[in-house]
PDB file of N, CA and C in Angstrom:
ATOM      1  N   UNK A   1      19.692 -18.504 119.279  1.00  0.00           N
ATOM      2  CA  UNK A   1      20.656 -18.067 120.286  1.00  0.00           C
ATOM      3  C   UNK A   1      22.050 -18.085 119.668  1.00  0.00           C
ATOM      4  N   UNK A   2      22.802 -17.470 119.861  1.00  0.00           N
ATOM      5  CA  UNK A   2      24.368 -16.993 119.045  1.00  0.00           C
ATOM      6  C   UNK A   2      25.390 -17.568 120.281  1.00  0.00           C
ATOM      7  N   UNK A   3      25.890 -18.015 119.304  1.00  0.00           N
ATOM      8  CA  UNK A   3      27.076 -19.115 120.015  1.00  0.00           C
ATOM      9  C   UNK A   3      27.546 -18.396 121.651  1.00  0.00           C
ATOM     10  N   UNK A   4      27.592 -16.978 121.225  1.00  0.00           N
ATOM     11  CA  UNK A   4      28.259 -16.384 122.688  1.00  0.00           C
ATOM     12  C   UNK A   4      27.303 -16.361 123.697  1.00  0.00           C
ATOM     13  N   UNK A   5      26.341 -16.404 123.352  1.00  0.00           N
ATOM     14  CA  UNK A   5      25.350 -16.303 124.682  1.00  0.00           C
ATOM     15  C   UNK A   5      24.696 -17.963 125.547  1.00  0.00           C
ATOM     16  N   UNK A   6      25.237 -19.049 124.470  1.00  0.00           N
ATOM     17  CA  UNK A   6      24.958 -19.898 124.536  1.00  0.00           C
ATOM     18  C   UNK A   6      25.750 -20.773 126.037  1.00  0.00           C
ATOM     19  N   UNK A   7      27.375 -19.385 126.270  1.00  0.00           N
ATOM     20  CA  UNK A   7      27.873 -19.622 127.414  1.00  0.00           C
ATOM     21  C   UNK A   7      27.738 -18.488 128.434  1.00  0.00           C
ATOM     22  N   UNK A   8      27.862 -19.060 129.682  1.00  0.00           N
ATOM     23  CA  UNK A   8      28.561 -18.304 130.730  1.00  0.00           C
ATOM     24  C   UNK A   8      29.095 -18.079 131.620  1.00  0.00           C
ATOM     25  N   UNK A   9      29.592 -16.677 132.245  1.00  0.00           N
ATOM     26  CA  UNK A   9      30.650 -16.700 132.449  1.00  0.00           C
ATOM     27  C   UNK A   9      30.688 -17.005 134.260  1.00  0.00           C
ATOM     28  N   UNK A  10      31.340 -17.172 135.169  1.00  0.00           N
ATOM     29  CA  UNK A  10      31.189 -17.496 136.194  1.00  0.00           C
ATOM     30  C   UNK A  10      30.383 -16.288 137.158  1.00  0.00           C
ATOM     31  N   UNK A  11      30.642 -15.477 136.617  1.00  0.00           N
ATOM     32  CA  UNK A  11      30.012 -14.173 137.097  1.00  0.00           C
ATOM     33  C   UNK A  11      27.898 -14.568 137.424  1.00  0.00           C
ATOM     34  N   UNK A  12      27.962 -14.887 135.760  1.00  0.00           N
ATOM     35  CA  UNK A  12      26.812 -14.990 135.825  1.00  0.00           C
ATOM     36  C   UNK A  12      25.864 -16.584 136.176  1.00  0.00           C
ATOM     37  N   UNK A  13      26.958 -17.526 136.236  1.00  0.00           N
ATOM     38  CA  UNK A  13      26.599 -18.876 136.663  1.00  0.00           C
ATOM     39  C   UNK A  13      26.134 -18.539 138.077  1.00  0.00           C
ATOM     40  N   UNK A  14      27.423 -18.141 139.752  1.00  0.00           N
ATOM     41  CA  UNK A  14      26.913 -17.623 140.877  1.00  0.00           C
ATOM     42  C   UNK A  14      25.765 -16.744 140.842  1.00  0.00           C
ATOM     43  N   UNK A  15      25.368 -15.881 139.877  1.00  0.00           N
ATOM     44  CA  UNK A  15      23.993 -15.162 140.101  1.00  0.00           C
ATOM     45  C   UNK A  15      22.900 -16.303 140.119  1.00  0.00           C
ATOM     46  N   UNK A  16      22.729 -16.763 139.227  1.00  0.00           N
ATOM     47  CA  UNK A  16      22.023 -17.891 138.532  1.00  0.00           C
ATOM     48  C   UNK A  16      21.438 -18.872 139.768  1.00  0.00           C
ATOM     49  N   UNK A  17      22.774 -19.469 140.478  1.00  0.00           N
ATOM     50  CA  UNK A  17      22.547 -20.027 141.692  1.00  0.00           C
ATOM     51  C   UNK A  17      22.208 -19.658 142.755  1.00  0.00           C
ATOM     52  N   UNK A  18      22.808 -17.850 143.105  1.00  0.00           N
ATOM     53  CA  UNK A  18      22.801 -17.399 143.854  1.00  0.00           C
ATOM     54  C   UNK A  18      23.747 -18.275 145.056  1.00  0.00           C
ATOM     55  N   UNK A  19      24.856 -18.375 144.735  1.00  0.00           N
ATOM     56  CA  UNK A  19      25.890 -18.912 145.385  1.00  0.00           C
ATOM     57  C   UNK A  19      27.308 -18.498 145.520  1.00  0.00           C
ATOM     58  N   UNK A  20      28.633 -18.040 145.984  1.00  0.00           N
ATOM     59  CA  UNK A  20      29.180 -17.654 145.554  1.00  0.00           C
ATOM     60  C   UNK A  20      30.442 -18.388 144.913  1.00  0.00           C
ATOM     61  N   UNK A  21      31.497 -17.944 144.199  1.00  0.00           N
ATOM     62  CA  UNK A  21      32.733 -18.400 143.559  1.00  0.00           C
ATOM     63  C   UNK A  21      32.734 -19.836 144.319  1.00  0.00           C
ATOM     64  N   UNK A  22      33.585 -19.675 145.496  1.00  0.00           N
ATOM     65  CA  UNK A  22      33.833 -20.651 145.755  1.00  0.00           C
ATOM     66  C   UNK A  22      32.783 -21.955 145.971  1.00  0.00           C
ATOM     67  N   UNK A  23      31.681 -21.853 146.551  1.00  0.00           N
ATOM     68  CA  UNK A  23      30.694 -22.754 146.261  1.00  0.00           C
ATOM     69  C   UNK A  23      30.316 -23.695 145.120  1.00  0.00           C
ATOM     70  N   UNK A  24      30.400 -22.125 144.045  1.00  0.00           N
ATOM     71  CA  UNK A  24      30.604 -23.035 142.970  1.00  0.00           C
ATOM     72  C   UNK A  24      31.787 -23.906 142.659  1.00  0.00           C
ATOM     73  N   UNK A  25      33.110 -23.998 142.797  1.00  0.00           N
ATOM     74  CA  UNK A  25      34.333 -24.489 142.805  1.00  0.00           C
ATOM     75  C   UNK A  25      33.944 -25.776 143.571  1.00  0.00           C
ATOM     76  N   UNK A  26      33.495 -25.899 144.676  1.00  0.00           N
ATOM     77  CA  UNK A  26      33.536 -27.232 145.380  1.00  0.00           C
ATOM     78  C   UNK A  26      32.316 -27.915 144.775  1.00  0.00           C
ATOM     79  N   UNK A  27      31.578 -27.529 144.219  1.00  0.00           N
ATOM     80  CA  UNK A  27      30.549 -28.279 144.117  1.00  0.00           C
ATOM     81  C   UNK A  27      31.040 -28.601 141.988  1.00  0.00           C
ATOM     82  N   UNK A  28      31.581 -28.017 142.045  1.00  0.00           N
ATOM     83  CA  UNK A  28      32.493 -28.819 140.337  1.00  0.00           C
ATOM     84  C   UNK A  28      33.224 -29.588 140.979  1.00  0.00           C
ATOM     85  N   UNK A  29      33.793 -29.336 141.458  1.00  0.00           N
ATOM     86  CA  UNK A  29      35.357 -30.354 142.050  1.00  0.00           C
ATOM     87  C   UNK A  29      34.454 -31.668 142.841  1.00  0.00           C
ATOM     88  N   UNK A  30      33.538 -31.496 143.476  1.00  0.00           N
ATOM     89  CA  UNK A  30      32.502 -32.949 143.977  1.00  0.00           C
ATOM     90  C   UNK A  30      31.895 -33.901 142.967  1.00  0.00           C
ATOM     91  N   UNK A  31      31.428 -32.899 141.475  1.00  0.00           N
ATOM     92  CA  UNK A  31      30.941 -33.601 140.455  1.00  0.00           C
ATOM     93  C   UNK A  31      29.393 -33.515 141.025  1.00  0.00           C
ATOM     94  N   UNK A  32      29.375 -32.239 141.725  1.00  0.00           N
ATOM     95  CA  UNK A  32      28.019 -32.018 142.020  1.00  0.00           C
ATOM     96  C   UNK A  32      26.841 -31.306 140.763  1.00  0.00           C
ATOM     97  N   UNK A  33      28.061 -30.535 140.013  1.00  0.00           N
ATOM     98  CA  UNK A  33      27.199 -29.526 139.258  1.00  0.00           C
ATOM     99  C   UNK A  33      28.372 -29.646 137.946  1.00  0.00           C
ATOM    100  N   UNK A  34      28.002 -29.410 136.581  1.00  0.00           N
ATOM    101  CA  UNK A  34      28.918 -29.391 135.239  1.00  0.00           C
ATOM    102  C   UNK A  34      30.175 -28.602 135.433  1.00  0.00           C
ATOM    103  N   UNK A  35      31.047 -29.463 134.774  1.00  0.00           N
ATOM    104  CA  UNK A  35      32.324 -28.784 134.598  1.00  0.00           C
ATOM    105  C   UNK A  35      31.959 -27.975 133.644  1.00  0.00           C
ATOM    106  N   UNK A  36      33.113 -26.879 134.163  1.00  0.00           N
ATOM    107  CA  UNK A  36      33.619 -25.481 133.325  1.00  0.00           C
ATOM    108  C   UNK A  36      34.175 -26.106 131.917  1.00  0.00           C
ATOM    109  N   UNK A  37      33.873 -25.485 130.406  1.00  0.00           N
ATOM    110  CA  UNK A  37      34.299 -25.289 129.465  1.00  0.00           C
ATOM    111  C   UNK A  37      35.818 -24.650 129.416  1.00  0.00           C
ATOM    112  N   UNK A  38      36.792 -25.063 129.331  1.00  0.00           N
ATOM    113  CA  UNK A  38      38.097 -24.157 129.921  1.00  0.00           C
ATOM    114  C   UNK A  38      38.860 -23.565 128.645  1.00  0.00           C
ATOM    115  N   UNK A  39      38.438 -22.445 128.409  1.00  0.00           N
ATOM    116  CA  UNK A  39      38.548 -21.418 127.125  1.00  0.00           C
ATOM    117  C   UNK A  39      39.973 -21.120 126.798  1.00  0.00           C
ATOM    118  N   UNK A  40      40.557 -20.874 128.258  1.00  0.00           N
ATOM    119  CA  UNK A  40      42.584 -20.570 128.088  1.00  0.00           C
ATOM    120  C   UNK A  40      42.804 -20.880 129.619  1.00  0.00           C
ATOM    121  N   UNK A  41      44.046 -20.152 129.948  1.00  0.00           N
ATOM    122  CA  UNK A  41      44.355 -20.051 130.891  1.00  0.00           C
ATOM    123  C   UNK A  41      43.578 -19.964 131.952  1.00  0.00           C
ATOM    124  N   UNK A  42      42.720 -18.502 132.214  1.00  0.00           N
ATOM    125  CA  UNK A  42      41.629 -17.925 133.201  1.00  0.00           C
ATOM    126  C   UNK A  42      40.643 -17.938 132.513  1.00  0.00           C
ATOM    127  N   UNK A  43      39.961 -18.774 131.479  1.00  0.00           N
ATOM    128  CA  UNK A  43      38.799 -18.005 130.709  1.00  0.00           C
ATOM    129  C   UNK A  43      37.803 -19.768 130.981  1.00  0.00           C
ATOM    130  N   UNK A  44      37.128 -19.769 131.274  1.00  0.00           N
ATOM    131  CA  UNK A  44      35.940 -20.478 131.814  1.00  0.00           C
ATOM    132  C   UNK A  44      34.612 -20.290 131.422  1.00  0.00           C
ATOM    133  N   UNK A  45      33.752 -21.055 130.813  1.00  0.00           N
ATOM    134  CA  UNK A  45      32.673 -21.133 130.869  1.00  0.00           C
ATOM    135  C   UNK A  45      31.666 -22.448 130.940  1.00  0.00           C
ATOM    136  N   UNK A  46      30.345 -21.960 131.225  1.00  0.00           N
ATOM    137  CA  UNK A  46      29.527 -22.789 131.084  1.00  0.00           C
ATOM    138  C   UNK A  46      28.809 -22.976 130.264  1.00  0.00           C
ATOM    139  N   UNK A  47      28.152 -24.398 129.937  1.00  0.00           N
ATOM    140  CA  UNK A  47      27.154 -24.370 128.874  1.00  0.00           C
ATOM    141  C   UNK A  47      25.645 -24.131 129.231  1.00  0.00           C
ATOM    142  N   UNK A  48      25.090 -23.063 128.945  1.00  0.00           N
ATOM    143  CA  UNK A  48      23.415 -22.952 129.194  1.00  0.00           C
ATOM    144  C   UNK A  48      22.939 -24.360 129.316  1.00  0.00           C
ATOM    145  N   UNK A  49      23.088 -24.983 128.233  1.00  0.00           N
ATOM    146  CA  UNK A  49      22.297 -26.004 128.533  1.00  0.00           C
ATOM    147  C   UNK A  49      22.563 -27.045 129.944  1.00  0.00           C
ATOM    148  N   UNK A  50      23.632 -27.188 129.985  1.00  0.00           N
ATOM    149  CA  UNK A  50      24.126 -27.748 131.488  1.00  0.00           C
ATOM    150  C   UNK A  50      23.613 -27.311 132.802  1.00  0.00           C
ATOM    151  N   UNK A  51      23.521 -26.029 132.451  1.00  0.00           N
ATOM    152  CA  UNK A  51      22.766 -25.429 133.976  1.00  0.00           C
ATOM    153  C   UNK A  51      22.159 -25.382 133.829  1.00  0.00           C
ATOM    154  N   UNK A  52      20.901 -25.467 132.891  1.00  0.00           N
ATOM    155  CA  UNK A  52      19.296 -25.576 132.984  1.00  0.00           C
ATOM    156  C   UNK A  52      19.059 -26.894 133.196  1.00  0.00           C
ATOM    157  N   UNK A  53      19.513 -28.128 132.502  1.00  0.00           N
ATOM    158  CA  UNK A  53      19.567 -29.349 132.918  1.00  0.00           C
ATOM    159  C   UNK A  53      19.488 -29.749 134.545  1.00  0.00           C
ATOM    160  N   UNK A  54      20.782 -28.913 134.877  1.00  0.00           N
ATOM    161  CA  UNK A  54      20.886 -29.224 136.591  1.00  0.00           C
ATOM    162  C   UNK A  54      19.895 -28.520 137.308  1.00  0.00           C
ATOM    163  N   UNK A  55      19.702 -27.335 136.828  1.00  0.00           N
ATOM    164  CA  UNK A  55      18.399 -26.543 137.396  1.00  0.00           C
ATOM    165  C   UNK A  55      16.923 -27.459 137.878  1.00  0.00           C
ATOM    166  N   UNK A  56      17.025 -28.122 136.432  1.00  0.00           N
ATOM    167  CA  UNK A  56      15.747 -28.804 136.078  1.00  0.00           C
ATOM    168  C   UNK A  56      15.788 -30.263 136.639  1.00  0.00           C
ATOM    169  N   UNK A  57      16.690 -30.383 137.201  1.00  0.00           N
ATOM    170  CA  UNK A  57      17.066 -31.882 137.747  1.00  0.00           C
ATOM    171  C   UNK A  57      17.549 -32.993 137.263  1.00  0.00           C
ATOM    172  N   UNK A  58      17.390 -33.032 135.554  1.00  0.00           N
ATOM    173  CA  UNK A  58      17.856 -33.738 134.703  1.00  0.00           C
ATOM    174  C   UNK A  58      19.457 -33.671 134.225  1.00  0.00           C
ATOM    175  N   UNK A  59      20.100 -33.092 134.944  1.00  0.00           N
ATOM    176  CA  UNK A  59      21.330 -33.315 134.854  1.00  0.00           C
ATOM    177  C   UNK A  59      22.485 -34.425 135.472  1.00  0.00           C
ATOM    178  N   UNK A  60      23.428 -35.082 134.814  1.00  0.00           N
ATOM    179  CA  UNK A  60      23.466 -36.371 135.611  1.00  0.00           C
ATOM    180  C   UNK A  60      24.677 -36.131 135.694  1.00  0.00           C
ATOM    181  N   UNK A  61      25.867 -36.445 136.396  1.00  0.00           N
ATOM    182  CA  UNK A  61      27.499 -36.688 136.846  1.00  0.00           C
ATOM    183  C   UNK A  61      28.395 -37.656 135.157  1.00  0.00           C
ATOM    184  N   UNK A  62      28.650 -37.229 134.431  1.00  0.00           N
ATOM    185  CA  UNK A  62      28.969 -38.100 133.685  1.00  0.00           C
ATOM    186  C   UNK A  62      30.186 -38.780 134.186  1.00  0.00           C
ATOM    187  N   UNK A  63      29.416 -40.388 133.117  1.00  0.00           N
ATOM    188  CA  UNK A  63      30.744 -41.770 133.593  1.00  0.00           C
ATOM    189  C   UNK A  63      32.106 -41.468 133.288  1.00  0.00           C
ATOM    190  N   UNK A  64      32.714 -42.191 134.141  1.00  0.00           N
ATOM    191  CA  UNK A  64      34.411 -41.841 134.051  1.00  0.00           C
ATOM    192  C   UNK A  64      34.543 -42.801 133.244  1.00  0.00           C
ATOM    193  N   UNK A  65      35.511 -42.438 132.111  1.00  0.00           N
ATOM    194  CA  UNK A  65      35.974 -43.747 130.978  1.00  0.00           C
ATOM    195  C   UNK A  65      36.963 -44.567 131.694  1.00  0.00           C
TER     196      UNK A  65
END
């Protein structure tokens, strides 16, 4: 898999869930589901592996230092 596909983009995270923008937003901001990779300013992504993790149930809230 090639580094670029390895993320994505919010577009395709809400398909994924079948949820929309904002859903997804509250449920990052709860520490329900992985934070966004934050690329620049507006540029966001996710890591595949993070959302298959959470998909799969094995995804956990990481500890606050």
């Amino acid at each position: 898999m090639t580094a670029e596909k390895q993320l994505l983009k919010v577009t395709e995270v809400t398909k994924i869930l079948n949820v929309s923008r904002t859903t997804l937003h509250r449920m990052t901001a709860a520490g329900k589901f992985p934070r966004a990779i934050e690329l620049g300013p507006q540029a966001r992504r996710w890591r595949v592996s993070d959302v298959q993790a959470w998909l799969d149930g094995t995804w956990r809230t990481p500890k606050s230092a």
